[in-house]
Protein backbone atom coordinates (compact mmCIF):
# COMPACT_ATOMS: atom_id res chain seq x y z
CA UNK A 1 0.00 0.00 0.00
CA UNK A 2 1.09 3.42 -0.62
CA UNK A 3 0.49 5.02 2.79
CA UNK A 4 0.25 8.94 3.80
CA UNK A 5 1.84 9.99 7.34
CA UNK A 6 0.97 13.69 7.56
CA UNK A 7 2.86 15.04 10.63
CA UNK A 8 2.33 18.73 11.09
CA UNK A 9 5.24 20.61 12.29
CA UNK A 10 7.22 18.48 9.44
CA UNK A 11 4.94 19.46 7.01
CA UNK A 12 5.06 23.14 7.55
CA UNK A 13 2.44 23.67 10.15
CA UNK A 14 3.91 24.85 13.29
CA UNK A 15 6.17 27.29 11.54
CA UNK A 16 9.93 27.01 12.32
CA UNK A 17 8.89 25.86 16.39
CA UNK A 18 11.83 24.03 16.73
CA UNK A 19 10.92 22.19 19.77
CA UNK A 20 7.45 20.86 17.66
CA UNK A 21 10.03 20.17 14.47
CA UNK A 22 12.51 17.87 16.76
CA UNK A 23 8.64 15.88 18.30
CA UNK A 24 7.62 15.44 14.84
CA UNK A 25 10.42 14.63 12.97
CA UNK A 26 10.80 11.91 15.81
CA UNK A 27 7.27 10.78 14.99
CA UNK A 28 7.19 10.66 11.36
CA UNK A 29 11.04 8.64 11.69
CA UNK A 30 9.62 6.10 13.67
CA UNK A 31 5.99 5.11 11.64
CA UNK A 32 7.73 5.64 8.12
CA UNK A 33 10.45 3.02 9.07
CA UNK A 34 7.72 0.90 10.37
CA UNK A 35 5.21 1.05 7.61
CA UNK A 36 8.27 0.60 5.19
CA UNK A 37 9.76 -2.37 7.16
CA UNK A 38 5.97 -3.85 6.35
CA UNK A 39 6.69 -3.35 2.47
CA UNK A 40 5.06 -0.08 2.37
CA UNK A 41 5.34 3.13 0.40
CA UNK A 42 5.76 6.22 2.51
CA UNK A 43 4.55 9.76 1.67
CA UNK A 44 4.29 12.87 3.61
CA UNK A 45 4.05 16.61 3.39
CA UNK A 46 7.32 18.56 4.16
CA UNK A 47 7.44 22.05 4.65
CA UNK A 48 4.50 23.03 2.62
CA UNK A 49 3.01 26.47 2.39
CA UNK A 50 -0.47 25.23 2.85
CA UNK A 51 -0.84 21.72 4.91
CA UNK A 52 -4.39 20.99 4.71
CA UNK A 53 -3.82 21.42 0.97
CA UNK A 54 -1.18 19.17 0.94
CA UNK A 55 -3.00 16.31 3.19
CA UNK A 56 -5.92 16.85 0.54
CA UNK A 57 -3.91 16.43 -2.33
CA UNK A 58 -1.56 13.27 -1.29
CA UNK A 59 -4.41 11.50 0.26
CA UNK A 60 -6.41 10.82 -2.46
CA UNK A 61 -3.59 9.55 -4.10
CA UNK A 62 -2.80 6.84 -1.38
CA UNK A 63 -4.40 3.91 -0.03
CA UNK A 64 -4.63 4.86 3.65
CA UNK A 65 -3.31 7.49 5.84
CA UNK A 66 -3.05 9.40 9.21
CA UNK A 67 -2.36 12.79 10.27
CA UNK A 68 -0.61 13.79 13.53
CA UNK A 69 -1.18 17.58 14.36
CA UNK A 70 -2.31 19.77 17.12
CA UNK A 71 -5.96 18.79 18.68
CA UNK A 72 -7.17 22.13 17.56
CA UNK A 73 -6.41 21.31 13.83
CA UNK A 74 -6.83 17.41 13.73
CA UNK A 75 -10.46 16.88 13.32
CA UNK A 76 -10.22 19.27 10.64
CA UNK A 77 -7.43 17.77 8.55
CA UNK A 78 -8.53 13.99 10.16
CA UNK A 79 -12.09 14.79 7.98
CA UNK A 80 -10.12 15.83 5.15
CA UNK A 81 -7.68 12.93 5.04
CA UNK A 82 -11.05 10.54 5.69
CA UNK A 83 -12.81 12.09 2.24
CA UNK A 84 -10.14 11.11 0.45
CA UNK A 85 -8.62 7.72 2.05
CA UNK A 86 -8.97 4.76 4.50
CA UNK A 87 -8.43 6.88 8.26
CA UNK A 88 -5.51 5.16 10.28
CA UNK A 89 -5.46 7.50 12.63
CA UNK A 90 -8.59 8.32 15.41
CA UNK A 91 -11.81 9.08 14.13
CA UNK A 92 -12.74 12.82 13.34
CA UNK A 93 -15.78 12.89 15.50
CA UNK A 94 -13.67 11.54 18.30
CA UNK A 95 -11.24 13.30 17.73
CA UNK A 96 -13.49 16.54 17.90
CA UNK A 97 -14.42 15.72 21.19
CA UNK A 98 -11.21 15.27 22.81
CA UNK A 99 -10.23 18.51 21.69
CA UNK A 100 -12.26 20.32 24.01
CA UNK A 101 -10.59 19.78 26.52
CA UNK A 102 -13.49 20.95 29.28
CA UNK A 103 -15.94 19.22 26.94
CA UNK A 104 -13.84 15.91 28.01
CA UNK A 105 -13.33 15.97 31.72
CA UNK A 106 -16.86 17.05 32.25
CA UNK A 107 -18.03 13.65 29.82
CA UNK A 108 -15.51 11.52 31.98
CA UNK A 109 -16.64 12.97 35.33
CA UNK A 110 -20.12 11.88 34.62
CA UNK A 111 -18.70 8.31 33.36
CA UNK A 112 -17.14 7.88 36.96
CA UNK A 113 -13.64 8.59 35.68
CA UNK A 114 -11.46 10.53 38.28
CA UNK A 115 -10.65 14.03 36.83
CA UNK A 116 -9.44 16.84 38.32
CA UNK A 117 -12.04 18.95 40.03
CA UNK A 118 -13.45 22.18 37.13
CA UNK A 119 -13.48 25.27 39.68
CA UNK A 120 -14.60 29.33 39.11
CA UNK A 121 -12.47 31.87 39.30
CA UNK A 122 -14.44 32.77 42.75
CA UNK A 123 -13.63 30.15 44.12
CA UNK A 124 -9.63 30.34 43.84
CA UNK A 125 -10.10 34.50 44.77
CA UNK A 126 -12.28 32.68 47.93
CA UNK A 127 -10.07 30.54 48.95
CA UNK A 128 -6.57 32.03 48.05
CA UNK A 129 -3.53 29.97 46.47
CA UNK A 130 -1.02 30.28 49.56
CA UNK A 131 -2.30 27.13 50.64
CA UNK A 132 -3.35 25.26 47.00
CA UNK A 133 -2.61 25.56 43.67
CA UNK A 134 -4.89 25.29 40.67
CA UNK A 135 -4.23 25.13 36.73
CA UNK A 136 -5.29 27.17 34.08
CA UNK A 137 -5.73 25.61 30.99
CA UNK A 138 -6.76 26.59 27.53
CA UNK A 139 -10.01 25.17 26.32
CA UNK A 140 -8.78 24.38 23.33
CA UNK A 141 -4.98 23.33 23.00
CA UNK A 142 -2.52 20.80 22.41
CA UNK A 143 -0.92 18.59 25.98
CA UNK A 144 0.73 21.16 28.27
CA UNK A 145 0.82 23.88 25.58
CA UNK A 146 -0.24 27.22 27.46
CA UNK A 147 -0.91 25.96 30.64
CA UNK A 148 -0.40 27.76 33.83
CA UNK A 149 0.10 27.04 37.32
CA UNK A 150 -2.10 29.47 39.73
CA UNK A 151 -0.15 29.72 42.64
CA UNK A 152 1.12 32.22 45.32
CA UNK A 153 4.07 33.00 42.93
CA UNK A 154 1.87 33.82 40.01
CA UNK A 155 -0.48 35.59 41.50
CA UNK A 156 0.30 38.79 39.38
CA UNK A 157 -0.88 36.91 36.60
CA UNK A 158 -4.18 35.55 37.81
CA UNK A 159 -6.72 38.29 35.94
CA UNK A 160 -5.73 36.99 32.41
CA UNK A 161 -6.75 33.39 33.00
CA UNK A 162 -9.88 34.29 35.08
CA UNK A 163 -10.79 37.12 31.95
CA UNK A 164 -10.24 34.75 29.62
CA UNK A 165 -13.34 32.76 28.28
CA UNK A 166 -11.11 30.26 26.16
CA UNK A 167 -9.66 28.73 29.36
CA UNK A 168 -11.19 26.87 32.07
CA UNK A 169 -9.21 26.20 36.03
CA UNK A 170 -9.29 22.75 37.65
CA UNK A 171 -8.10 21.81 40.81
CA UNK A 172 -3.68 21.18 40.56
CA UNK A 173 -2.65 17.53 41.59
CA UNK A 174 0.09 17.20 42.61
CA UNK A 175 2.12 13.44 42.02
CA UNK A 176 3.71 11.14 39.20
CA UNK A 177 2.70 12.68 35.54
CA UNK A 178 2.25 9.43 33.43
CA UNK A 179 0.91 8.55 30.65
CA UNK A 180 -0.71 5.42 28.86
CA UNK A 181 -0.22 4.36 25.21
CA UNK A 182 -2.96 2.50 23.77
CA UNK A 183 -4.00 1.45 19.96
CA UNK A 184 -7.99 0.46 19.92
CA UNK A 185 -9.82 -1.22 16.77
CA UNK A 186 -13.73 -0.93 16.69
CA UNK A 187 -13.77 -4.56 18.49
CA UNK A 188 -11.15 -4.50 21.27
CA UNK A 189 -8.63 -2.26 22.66
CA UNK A 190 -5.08 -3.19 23.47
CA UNK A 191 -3.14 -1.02 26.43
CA UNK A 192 0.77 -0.92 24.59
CA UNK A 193 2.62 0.50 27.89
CA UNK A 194 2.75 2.78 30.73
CA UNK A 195 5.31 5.78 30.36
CA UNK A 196 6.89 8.14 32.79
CA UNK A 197 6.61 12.02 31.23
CA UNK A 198 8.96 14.45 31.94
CA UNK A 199 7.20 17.65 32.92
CA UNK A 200 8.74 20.68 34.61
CA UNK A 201 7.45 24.57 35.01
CA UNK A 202 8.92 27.44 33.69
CA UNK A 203 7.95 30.71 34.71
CA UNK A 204 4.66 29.07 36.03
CA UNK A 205 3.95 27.19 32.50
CA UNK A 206 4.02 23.06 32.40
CA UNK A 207 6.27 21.95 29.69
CA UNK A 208 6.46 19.09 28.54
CA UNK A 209 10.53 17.77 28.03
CA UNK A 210 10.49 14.13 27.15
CA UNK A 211 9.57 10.41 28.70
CA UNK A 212 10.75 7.71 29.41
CA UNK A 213 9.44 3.70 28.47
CA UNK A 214 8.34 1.85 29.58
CA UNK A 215 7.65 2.77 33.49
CA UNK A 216 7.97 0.20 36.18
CA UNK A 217 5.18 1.24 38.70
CA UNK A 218 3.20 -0.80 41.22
CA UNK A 219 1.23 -3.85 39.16
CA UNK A 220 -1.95 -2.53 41.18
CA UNK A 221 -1.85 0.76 39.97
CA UNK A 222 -0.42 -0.41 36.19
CA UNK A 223 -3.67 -2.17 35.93
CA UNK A 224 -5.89 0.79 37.61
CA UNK A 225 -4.27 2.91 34.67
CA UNK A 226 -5.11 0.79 32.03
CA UNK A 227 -8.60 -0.02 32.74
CA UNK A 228 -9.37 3.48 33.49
CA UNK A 229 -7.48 4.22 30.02
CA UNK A 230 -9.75 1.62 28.28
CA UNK A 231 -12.85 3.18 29.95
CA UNK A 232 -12.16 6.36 28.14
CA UNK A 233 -11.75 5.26 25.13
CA UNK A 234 -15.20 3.18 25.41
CA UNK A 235 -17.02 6.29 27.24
CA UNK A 236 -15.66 8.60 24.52
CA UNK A 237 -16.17 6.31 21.10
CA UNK A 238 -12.33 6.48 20.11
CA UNK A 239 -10.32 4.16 18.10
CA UNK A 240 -7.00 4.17 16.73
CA UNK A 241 -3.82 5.37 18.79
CA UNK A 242 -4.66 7.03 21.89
CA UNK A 243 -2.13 8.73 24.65
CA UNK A 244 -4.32 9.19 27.57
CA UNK A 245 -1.97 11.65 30.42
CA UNK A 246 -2.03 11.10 33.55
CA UNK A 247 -1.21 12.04 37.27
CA UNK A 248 -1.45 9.77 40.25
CA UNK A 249 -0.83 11.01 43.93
CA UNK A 250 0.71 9.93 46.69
CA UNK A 251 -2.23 7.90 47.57
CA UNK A 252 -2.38 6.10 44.35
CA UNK A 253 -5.39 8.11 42.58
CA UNK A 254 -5.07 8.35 39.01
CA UNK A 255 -6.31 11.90 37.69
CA UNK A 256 -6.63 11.44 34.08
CA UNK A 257 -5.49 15.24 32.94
CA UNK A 258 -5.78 14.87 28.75
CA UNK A 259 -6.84 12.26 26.34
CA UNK A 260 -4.33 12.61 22.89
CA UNK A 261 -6.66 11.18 20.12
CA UNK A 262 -3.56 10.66 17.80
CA UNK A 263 0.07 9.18 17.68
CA UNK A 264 2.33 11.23 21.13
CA UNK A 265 5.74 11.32 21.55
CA UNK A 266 6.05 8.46 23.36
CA UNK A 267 5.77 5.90 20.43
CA UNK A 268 9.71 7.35 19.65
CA UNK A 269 10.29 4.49 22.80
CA UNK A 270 7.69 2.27 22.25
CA UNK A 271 9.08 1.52 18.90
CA UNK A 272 12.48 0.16 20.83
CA UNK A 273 10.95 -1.64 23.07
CA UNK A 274 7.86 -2.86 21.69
CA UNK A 275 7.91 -6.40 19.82
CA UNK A 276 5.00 -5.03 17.20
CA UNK A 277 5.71 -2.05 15.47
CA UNK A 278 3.02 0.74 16.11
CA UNK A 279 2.86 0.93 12.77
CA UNK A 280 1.79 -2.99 12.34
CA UNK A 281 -0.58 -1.96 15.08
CA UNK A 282 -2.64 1.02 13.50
CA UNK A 283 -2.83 -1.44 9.97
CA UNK A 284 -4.08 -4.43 12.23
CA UNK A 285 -6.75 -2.18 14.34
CA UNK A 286 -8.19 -0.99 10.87
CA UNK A 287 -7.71 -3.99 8.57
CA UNK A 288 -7.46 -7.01 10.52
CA UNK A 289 -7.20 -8.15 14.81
CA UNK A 290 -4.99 -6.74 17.19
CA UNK A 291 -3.00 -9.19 19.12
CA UNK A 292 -3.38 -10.26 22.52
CA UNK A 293 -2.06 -8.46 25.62
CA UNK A 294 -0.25 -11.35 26.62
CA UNK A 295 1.61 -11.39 23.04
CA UNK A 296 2.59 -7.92 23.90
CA UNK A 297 6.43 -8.01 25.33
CA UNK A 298 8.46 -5.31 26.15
CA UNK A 299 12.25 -5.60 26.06
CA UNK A 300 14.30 -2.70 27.63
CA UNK A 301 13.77 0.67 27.97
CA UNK A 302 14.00 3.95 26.34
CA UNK A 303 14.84 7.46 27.51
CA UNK A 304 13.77 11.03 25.37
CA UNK A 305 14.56 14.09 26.53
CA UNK A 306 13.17 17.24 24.48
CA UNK A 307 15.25 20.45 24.64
């Protein structure tokens, strides 16, 4: 098959962001040598003037395809790319959902999926940040892009997020930021591995600097994270690759923070590690069976670290 991987910042999306460029050239490395190592053809868009043009264009000319951009943009292009060609990637109208990112925790939160608590900007001017911190998050936006810590130190900057209608403030927990890779068919959904990210705050902004895979954590709370991740991907209709963050606290709750309804990061490690290539993966979930956990193995592990 002649397959399209449309990765955004390669393609000319994200501009000359050179920390996107180093995620996506990463990305687009390690499903073109899969697909190829399959006996596939490989296309993509580089550094194009117009991208959704370009995803337009070169799908309709392949046989399948799947587009890895910024939640904002993906349903978008993910509708283009499915007009055209067989969809590898998540579905657009999940993929719609997931980015709104308020939209989400408030349709897990009625599932009975932990989330971090939505609060009103009266409520953190009620009850102060000396003693708690909260998070300020755009509605719409991609992982830990934009997102700021309310705290004591930042309170100078606490009227923009509270005057801002595009962002919404949840409670801040505190504890081990993780993340779960899974790859879902319409049938069955298969949990890939558990991954440690690497998040630190600068000038009261998350940002998000690499991982490392897979994560050795307590089997009891491995398992909690996985069946939690597959209960979001049932409650929300998804399929495909999904990266599902999370944070767990010292008492071993797992807050699930963001739902990534498209290839992360983290499948840079889970291609060295993994004994199925993600890319064998996304062509098995569409065209044929995924395998069994137990016929999942993991051998090693792999460090990334983002500048």
């Amino acid at each position: 098959m002649r397959i399209l991987v449309a990765e955004y910042a390669v393609g000319g999306g994200a501009g000359k962001n050179s920390s996107l460029l180093q995620e996506g050239k990463a990305m687009l490395a390690t499903l073109k040598l899969g697909f190829e190592r399959l006996g596939h053809e490989v296309v993509y868009p580089e550094a194009e003037q117009d991208f959704a043009a370009a995803v337009e264009r070169l799908a309709a000319w392949c046989d399948a395809g799947i587009v890895i951009a910024p939640d904002i943009e993906l349903a978008r292009l993910t509708r283009l790319l499915e007009s055209k060609t067989v969809n590898l990637g998540c579905p657009s109208d999940f993929v719609a959902i997931c980015a709104d990112k308020l939209r989400t925790s408030e349709l897990l939160r009625a599932a009975g999926i932990v989330v971090p608590r939505i609060v009103t900007a009266d409520e953190v001017v009620r009850f102060g940040t000396r003693s708690r911190a909260y998070i300020s998050k755009p509605r719409f936006g991609c992982a830990s892009e934009n997102v700021l810590v309310l705290n004591e130190e930042q309170r100078g900057e606490m009227s923009r997020p509270y005057d801002n209608p595009d962002c919404f403030i949840s409670e801040f927990i505190r504890g081990d930021d993780l993340s779960c890779s899974l790859i879902a068919s319409r049938s069955s959904i298969l949990p890939l591995t558990i991954n440690k990210q690497y998040i630190r705050m600068e000038n009261g902004r998350l940002k998000y600097c690499g991982g490392y895979v897979p994560y050795a954590i307590d089997e009891r709370i491995a398992q909690k994270i996985q069946q939690i991740s597959m209960a979001v991907i049932t409650t929300l209709g998804g399929a495909g690759y999904v990266g599902i963050d999370f944070v767990v606290d010292d008492d071993g709750a797992a807050y699930v923070v963001d739902v990534n309804p498209r290839p992360t990061t983290s499948i840079v490690g889970i291609a060295r590690v993994l004994n199925y290539a993600v890319a064998d993966l996304l062509l098995r979930a569409k065209f044929g069976t995924l395998p069994t956990a137990a016929e999942l193995k993991t051998e090693g592990t792999f460090e990334f670290k983002l500048s």
